[in-house]
PDB file of N, CA and C in Angstrom:
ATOM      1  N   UNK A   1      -5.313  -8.517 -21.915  1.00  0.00           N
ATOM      2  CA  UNK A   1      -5.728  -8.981 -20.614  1.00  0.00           C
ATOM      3  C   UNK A   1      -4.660  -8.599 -19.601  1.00  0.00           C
ATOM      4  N   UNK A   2      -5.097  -8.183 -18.230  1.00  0.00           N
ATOM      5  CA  UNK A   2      -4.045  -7.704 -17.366  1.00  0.00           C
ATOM      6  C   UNK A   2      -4.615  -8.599 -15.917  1.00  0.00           C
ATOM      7  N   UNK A   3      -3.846  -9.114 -15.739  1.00  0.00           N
ATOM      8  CA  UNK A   3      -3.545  -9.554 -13.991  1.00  0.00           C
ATOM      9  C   UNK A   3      -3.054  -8.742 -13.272  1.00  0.00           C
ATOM     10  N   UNK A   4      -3.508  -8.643 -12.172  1.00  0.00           N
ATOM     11  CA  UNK A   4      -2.897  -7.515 -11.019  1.00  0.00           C
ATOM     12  C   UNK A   4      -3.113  -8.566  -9.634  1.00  0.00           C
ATOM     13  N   UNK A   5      -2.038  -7.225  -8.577  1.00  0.00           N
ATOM     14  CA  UNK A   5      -2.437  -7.828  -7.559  1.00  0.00           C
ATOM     15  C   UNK A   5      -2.504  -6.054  -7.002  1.00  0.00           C
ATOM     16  N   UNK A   6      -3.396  -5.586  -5.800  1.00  0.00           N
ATOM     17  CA  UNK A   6      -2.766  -4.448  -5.014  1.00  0.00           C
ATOM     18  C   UNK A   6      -3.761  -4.398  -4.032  1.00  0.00           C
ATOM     19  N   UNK A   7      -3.642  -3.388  -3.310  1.00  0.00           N
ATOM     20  CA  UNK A   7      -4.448  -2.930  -2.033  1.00  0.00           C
ATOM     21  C   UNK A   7      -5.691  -3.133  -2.561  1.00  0.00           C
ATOM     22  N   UNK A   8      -6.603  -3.692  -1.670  1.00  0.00           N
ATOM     23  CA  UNK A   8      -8.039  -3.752  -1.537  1.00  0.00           C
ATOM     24  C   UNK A   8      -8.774  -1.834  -2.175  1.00  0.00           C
ATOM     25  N   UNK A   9     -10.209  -2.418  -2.516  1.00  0.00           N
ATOM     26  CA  UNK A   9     -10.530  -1.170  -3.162  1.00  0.00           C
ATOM     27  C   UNK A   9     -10.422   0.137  -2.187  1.00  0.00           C
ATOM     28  N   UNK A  10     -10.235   1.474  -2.665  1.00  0.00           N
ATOM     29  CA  UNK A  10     -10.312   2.587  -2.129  1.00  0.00           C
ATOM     30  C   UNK A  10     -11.901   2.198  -0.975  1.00  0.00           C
ATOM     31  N   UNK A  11     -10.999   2.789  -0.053  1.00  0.00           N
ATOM     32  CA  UNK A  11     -11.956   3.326   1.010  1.00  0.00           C
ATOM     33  C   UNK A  11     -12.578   1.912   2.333  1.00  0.00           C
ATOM     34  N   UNK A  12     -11.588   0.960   1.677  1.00  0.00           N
ATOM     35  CA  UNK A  12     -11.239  -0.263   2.808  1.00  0.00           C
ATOM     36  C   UNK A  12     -10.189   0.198   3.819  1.00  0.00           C
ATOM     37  N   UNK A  13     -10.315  -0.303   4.790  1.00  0.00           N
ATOM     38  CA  UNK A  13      -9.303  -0.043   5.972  1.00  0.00           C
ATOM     39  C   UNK A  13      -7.988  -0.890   5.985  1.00  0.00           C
ATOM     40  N   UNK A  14      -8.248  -1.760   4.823  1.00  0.00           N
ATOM     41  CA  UNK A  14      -7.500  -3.207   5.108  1.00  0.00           C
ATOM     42  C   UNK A  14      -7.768  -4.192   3.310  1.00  0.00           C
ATOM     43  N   UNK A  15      -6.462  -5.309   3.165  1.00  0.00           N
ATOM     44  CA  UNK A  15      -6.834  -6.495   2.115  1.00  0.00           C
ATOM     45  C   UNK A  15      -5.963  -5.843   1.194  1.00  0.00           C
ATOM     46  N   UNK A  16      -6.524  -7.160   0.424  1.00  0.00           N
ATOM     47  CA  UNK A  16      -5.930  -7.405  -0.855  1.00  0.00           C
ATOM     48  C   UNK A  16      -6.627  -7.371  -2.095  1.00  0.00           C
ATOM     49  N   UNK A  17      -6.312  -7.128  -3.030  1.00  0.00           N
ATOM     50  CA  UNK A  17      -7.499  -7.401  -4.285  1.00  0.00           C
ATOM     51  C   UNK A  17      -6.492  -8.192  -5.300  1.00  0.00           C
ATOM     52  N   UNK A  18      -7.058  -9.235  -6.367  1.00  0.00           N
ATOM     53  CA  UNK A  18      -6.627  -9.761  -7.045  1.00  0.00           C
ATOM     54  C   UNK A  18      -7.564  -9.630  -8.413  1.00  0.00           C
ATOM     55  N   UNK A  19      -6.797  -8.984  -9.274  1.00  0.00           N
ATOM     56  CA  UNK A  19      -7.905  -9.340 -10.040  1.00  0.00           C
ATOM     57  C   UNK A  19      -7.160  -9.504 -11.737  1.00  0.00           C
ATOM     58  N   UNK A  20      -8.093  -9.509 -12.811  1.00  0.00           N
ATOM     59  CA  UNK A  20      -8.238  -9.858 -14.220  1.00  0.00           C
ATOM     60  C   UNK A  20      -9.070  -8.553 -15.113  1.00  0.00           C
ATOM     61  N   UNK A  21      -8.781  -8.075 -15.908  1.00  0.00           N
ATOM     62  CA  UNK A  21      -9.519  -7.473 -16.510  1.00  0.00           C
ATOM     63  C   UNK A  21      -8.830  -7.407 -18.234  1.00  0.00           C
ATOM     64  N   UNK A  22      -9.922  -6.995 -19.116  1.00  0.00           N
ATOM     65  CA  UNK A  22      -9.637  -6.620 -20.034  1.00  0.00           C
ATOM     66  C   UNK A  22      -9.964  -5.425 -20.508  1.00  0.00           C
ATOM     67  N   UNK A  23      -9.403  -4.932 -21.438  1.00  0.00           N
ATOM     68  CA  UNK A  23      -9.555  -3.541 -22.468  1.00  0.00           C
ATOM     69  C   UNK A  23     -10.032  -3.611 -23.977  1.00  0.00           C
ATOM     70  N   UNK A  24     -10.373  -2.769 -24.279  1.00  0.00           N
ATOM     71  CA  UNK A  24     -10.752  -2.126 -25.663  1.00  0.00           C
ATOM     72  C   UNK A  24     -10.442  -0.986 -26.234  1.00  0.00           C
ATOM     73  N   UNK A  25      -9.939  -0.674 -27.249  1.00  0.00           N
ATOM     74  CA  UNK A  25     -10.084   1.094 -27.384  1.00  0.00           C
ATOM     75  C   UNK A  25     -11.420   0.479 -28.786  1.00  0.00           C
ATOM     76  N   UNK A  26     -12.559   1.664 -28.466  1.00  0.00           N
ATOM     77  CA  UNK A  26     -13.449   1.492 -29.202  1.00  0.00           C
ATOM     78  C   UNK A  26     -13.664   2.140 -30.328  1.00  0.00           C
ATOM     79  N   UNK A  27     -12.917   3.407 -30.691  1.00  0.00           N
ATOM     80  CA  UNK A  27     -12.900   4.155 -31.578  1.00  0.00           C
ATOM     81  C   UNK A  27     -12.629   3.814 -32.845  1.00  0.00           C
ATOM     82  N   UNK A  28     -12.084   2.958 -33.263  1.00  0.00           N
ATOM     83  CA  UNK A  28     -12.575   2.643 -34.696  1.00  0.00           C
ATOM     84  C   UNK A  28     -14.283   1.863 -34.651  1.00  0.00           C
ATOM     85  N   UNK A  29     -14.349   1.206 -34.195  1.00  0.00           N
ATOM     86  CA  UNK A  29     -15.675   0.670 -33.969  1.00  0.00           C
ATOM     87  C   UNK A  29     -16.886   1.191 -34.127  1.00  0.00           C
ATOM     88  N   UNK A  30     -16.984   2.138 -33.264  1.00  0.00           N
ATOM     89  CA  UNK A  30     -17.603   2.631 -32.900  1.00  0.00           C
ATOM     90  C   UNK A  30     -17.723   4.449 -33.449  1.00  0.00           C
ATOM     91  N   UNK A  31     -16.773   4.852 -33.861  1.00  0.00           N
ATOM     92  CA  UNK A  31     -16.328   6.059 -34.281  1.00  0.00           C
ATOM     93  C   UNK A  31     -16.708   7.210 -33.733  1.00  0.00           C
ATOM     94  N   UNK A  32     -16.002   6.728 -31.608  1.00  0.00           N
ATOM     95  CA  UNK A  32     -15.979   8.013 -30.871  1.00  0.00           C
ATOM     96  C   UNK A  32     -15.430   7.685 -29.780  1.00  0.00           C
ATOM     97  N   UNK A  33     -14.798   8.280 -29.252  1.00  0.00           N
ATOM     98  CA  UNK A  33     -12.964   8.161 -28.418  1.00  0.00           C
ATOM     99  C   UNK A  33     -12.865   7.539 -27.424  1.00  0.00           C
ATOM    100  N   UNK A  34     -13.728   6.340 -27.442  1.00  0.00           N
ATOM    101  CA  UNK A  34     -13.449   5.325 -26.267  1.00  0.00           C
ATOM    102  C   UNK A  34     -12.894   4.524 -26.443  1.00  0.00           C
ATOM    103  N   UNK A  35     -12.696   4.017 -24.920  1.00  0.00           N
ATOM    104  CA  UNK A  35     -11.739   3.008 -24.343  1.00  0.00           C
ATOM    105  C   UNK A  35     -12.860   2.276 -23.318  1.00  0.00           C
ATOM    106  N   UNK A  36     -12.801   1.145 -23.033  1.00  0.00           N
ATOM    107  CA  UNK A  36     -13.832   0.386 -21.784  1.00  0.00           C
ATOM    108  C   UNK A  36     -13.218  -1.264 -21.107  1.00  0.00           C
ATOM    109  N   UNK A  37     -13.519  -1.301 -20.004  1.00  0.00           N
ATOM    110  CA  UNK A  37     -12.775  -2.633 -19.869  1.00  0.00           C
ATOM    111  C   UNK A  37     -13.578  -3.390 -19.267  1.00  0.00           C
ATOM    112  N   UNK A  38     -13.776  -4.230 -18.778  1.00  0.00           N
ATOM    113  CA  UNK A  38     -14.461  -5.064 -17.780  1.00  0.00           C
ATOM    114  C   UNK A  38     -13.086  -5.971 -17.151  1.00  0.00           C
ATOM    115  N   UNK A  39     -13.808  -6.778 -15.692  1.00  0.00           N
ATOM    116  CA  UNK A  39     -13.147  -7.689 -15.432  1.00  0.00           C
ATOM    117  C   UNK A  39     -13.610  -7.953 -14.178  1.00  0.00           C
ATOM    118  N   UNK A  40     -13.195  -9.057 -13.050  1.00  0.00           N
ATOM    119  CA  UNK A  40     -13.330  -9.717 -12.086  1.00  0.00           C
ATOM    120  C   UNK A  40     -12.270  -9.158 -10.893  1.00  0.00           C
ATOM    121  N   UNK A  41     -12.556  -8.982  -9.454  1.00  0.00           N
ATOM    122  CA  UNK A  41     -11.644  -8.662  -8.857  1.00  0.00           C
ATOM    123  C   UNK A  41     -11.827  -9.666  -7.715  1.00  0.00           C
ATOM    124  N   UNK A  42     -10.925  -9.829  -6.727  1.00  0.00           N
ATOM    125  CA  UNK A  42     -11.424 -10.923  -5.025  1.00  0.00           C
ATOM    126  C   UNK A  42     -10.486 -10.193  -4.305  1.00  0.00           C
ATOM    127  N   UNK A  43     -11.626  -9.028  -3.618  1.00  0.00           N
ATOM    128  CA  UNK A  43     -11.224  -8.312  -2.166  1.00  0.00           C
ATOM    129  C   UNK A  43     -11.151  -9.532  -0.804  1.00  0.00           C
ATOM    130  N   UNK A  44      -9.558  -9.588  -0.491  1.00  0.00           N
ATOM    131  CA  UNK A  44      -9.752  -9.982   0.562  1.00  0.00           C
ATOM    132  C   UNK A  44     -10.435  -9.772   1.816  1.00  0.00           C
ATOM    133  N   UNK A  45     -10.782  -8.005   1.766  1.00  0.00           N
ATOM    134  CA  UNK A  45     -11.422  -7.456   2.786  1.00  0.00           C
ATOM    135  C   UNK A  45     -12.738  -8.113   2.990  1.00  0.00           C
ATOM    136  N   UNK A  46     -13.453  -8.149   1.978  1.00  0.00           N
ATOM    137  CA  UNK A  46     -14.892  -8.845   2.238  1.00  0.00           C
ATOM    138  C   UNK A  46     -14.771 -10.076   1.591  1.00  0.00           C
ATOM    139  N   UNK A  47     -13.458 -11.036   1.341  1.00  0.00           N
ATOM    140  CA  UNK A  47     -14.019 -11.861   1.057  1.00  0.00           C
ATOM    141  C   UNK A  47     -15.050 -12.499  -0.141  1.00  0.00           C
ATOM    142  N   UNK A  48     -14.696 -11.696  -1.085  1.00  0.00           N
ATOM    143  CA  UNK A  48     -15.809 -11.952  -2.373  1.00  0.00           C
ATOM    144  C   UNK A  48     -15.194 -11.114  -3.751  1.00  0.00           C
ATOM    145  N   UNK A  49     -15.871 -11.729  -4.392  1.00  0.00           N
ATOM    146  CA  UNK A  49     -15.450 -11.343  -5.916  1.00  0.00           C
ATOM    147  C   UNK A  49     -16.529 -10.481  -6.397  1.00  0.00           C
ATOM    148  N   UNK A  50     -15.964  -9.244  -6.989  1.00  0.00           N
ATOM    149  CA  UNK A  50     -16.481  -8.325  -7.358  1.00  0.00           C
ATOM    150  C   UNK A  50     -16.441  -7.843  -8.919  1.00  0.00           C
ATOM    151  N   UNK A  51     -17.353  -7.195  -9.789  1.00  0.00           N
ATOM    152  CA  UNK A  51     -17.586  -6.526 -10.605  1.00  0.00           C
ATOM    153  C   UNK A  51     -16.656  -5.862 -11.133  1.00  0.00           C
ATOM    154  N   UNK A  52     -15.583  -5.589 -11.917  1.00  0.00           N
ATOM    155  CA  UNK A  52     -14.740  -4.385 -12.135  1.00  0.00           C
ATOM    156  C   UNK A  52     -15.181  -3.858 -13.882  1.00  0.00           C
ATOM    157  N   UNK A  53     -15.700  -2.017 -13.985  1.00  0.00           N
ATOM    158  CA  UNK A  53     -15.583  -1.893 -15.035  1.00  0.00           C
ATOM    159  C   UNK A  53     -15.464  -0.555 -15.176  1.00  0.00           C
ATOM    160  N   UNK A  54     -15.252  -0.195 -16.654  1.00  0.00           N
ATOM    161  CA  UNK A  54     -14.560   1.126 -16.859  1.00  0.00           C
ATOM    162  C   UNK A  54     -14.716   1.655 -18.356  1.00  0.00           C
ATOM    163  N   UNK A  55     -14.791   3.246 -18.452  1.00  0.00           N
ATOM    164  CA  UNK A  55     -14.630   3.807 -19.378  1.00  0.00           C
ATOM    165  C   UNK A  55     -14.141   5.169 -19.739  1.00  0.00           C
ATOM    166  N   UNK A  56     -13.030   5.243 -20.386  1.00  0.00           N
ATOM    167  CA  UNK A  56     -12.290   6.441 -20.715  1.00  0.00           C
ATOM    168  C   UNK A  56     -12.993   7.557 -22.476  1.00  0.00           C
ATOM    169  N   UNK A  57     -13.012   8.120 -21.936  1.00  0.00           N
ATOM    170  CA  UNK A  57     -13.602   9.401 -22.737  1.00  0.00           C
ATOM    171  C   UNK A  57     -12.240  10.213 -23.117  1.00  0.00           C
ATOM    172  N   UNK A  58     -11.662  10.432 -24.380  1.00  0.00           N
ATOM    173  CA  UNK A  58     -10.481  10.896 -24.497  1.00  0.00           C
ATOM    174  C   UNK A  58     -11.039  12.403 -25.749  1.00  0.00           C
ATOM    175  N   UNK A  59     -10.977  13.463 -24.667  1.00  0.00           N
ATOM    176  CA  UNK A  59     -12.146  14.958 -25.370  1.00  0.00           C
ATOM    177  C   UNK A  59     -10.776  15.100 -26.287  1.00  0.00           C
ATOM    178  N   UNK A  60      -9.658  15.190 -26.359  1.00  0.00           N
ATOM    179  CA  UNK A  60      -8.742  16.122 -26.598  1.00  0.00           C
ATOM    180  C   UNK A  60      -7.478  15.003 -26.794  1.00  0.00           C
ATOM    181  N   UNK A  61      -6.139  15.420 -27.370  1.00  0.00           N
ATOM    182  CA  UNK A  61      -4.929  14.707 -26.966  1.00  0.00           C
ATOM    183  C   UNK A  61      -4.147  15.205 -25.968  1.00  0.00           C
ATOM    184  N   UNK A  62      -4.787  16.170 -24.880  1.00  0.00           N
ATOM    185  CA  UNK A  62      -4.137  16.595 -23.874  1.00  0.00           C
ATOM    186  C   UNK A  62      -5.521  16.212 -22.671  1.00  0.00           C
ATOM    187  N   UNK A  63      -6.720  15.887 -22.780  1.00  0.00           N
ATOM    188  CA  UNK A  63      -7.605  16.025 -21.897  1.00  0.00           C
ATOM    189  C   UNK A  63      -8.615  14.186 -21.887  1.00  0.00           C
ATOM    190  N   UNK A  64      -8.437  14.066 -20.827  1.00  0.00           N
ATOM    191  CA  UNK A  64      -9.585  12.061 -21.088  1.00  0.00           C
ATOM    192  C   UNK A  64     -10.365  12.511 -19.502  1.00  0.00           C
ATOM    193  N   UNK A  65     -11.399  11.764 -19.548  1.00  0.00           N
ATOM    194  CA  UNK A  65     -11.976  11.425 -18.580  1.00  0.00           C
ATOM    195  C   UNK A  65     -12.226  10.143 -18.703  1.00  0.00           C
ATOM    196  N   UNK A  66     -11.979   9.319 -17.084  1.00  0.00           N
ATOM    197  CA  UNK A  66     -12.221   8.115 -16.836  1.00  0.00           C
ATOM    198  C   UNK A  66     -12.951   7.717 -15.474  1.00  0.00           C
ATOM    199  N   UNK A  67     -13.895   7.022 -15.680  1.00  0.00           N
ATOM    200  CA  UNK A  67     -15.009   6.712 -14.674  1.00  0.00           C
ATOM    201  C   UNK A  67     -14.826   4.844 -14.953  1.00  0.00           C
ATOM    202  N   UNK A  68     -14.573   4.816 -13.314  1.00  0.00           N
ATOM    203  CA  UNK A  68     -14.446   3.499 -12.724  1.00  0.00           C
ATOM    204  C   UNK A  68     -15.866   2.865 -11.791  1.00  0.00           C
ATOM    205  N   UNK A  69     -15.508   1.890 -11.748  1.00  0.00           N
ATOM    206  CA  UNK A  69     -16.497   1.187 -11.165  1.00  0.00           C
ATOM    207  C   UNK A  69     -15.719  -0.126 -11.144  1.00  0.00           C
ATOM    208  N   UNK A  70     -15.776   0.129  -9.166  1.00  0.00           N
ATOM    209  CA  UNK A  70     -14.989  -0.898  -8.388  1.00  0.00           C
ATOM    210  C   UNK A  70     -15.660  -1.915  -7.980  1.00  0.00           C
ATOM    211  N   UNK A  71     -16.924  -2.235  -8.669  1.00  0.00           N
ATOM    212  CA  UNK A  71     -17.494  -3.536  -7.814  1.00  0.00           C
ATOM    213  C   UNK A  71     -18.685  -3.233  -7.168  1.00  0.00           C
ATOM    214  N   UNK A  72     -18.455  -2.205  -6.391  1.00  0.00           N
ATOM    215  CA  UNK A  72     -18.997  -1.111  -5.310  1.00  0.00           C
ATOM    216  C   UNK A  72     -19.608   0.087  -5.350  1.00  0.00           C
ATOM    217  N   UNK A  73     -18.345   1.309  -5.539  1.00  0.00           N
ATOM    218  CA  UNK A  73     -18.244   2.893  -5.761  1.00  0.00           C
ATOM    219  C   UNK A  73     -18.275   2.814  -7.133  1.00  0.00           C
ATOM    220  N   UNK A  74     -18.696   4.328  -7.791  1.00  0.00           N
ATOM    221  CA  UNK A  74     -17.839   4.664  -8.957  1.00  0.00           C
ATOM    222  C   UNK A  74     -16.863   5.975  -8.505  1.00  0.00           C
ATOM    223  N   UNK A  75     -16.184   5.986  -9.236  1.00  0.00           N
ATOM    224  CA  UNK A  75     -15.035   7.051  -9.408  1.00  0.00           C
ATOM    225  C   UNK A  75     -14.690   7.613 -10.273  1.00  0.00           C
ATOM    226  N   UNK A  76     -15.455   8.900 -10.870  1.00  0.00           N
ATOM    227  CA  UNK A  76     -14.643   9.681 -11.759  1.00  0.00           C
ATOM    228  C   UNK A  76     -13.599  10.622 -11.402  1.00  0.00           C
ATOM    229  N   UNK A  77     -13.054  10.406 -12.969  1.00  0.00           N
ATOM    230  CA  UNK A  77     -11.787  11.385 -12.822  1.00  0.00           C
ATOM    231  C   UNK A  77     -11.484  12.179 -14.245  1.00  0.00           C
ATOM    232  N   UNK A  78     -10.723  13.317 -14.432  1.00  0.00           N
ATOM    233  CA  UNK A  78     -10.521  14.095 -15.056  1.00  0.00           C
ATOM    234  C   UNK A  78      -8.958  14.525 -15.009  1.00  0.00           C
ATOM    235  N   UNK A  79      -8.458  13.974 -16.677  1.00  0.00           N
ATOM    236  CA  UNK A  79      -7.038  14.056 -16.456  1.00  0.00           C
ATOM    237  C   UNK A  79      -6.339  14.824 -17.615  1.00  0.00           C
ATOM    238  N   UNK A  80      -5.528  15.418 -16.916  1.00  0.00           N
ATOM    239  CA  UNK A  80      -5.065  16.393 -18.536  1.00  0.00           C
ATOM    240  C   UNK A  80      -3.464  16.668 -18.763  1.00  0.00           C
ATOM    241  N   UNK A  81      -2.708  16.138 -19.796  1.00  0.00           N
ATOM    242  CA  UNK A  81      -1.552  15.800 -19.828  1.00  0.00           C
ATOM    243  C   UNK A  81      -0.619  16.849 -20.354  1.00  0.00           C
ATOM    244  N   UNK A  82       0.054  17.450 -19.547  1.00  0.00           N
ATOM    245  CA  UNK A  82       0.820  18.225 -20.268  1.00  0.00           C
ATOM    246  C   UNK A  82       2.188  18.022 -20.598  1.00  0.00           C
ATOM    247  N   UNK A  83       2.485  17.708 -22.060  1.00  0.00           N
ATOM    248  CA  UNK A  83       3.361  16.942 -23.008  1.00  0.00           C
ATOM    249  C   UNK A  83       2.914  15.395 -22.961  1.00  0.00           C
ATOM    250  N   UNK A  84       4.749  15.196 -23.110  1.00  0.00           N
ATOM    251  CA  UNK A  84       4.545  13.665 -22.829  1.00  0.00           C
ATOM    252  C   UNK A  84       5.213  13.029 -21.086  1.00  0.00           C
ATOM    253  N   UNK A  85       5.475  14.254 -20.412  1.00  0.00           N
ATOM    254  CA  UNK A  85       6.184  14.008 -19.120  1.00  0.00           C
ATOM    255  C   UNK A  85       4.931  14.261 -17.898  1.00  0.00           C
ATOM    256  N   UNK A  86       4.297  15.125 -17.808  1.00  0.00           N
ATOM    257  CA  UNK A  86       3.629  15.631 -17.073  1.00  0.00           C
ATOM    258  C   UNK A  86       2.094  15.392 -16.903  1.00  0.00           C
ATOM    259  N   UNK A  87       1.263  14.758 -16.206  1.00  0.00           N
ATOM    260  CA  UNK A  87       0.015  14.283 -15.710  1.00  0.00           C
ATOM    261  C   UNK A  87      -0.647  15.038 -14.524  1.00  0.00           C
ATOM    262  N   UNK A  88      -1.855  15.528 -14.545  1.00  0.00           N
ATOM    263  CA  UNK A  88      -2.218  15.939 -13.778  1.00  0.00           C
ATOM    264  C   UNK A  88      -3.678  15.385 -13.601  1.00  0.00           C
ATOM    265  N   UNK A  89      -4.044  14.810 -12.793  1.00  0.00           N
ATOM    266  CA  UNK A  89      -5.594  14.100 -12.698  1.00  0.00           C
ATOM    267  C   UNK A  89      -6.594  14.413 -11.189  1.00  0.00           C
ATOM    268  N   UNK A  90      -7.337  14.389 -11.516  1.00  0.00           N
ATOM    269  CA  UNK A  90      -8.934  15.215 -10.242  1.00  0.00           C
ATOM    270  C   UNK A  90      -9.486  14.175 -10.428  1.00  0.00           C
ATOM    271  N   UNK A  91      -9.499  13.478  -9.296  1.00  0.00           N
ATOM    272  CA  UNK A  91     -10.418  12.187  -9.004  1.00  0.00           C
ATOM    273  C   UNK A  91     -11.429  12.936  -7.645  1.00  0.00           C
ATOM    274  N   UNK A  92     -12.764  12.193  -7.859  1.00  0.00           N
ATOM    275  CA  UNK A  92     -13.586  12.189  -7.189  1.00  0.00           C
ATOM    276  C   UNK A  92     -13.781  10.309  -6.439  1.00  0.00           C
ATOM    277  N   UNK A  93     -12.863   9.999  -5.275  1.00  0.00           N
ATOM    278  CA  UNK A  93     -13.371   9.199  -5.173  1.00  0.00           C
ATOM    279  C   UNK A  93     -15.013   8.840  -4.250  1.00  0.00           C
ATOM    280  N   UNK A  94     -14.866   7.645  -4.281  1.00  0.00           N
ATOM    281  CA  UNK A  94     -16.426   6.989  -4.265  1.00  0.00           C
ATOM    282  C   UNK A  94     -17.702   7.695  -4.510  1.00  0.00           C
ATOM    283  N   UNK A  95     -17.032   9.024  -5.820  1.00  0.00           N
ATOM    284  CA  UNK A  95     -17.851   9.958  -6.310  1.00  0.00           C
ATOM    285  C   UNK A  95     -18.420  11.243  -5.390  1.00  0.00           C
ATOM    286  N   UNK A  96     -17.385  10.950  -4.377  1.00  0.00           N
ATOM    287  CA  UNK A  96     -17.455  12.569  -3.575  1.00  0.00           C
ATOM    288  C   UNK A  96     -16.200  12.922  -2.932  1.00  0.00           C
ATOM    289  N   UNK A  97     -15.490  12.715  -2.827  1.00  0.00           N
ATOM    290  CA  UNK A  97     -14.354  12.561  -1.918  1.00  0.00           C
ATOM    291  C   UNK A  97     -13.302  13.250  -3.115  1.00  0.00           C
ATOM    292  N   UNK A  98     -12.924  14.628  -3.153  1.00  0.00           N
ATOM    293  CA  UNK A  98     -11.845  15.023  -3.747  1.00  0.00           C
ATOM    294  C   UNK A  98     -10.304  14.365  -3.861  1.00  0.00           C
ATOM    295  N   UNK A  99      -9.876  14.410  -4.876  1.00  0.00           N
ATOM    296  CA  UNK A  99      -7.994  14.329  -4.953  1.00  0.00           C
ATOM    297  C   UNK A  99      -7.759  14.230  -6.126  1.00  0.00           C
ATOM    298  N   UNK A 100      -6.418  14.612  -5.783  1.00  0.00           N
ATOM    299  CA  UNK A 100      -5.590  15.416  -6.916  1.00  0.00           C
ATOM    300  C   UNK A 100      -4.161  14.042  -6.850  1.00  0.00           C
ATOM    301  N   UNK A 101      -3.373  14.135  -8.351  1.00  0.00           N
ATOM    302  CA  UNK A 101      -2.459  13.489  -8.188  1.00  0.00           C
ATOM    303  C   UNK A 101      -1.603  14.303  -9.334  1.00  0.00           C
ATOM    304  N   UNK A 102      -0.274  14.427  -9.087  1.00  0.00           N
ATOM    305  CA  UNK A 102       0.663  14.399 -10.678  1.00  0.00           C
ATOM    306  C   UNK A 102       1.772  13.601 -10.679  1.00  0.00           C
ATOM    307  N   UNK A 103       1.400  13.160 -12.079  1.00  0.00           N
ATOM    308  CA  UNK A 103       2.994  12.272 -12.005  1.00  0.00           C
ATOM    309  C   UNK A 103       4.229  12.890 -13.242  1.00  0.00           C
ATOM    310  N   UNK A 104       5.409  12.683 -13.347  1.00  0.00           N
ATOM    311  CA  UNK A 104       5.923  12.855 -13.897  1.00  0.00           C
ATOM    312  C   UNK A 104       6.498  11.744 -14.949  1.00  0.00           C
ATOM    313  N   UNK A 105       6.835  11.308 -16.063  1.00  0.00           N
ATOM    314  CA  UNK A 105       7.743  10.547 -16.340  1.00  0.00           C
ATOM    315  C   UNK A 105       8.782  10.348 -16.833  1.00  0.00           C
ATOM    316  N   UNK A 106      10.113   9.747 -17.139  1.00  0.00           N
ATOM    317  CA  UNK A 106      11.124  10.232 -17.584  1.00  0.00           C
ATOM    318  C   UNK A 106      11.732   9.201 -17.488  1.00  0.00           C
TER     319      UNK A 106
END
């Protein structure tokens, strides 16, 4: 189970979100490379508690796709890791809206 707090969902002007969610990896279960979560969020922007859920598709040990669903939008994305330092991910937010991110870690 994870508690958070951060910026209101993508594509608000403004707020806060608070929320709860949980995880799964489903692959023994199920015997195919998911991950899925559900949980509860409360956008201050509107004032209401929202829907949060999710599922990661892991094709490869260098390649996952993960599609969100904020309550609202969905958001896929497509992420592909090169080693253990280097991330590179293609999000489509509110499922049209291009971006790119990389992170490093170390």
């Amino acid at each position: 189970m994870i508690l958070g707090t951060s910026s209101d969902r993508i594509g608000t002007p403004s707020g806060r979100s608070f929320y709860a969610t949980v995880s799964k990896n489903l692959s023994s279960e199920i015997k195919l490379p998911l991950a899925a979560y559900v949980g509860v969020a409360y956008g201050t922007y509107e004032d209401r508690f929202r829907p949060l859920a999710g599922v990661t598709v892991n094709w490869t040990q260098s390649l996952s796709s993960l599609v969100i669903f904020d309550g609202v939008k969905v958001h896929p994305s497509l992420t592909y890791a090169l080693g253990a330092r280097h991330v590179f991910t293609f999000l489509l937010a509110q499922g049209k809206n291009p971006g790119i991110s990389y992170s490093i870690s170390f």
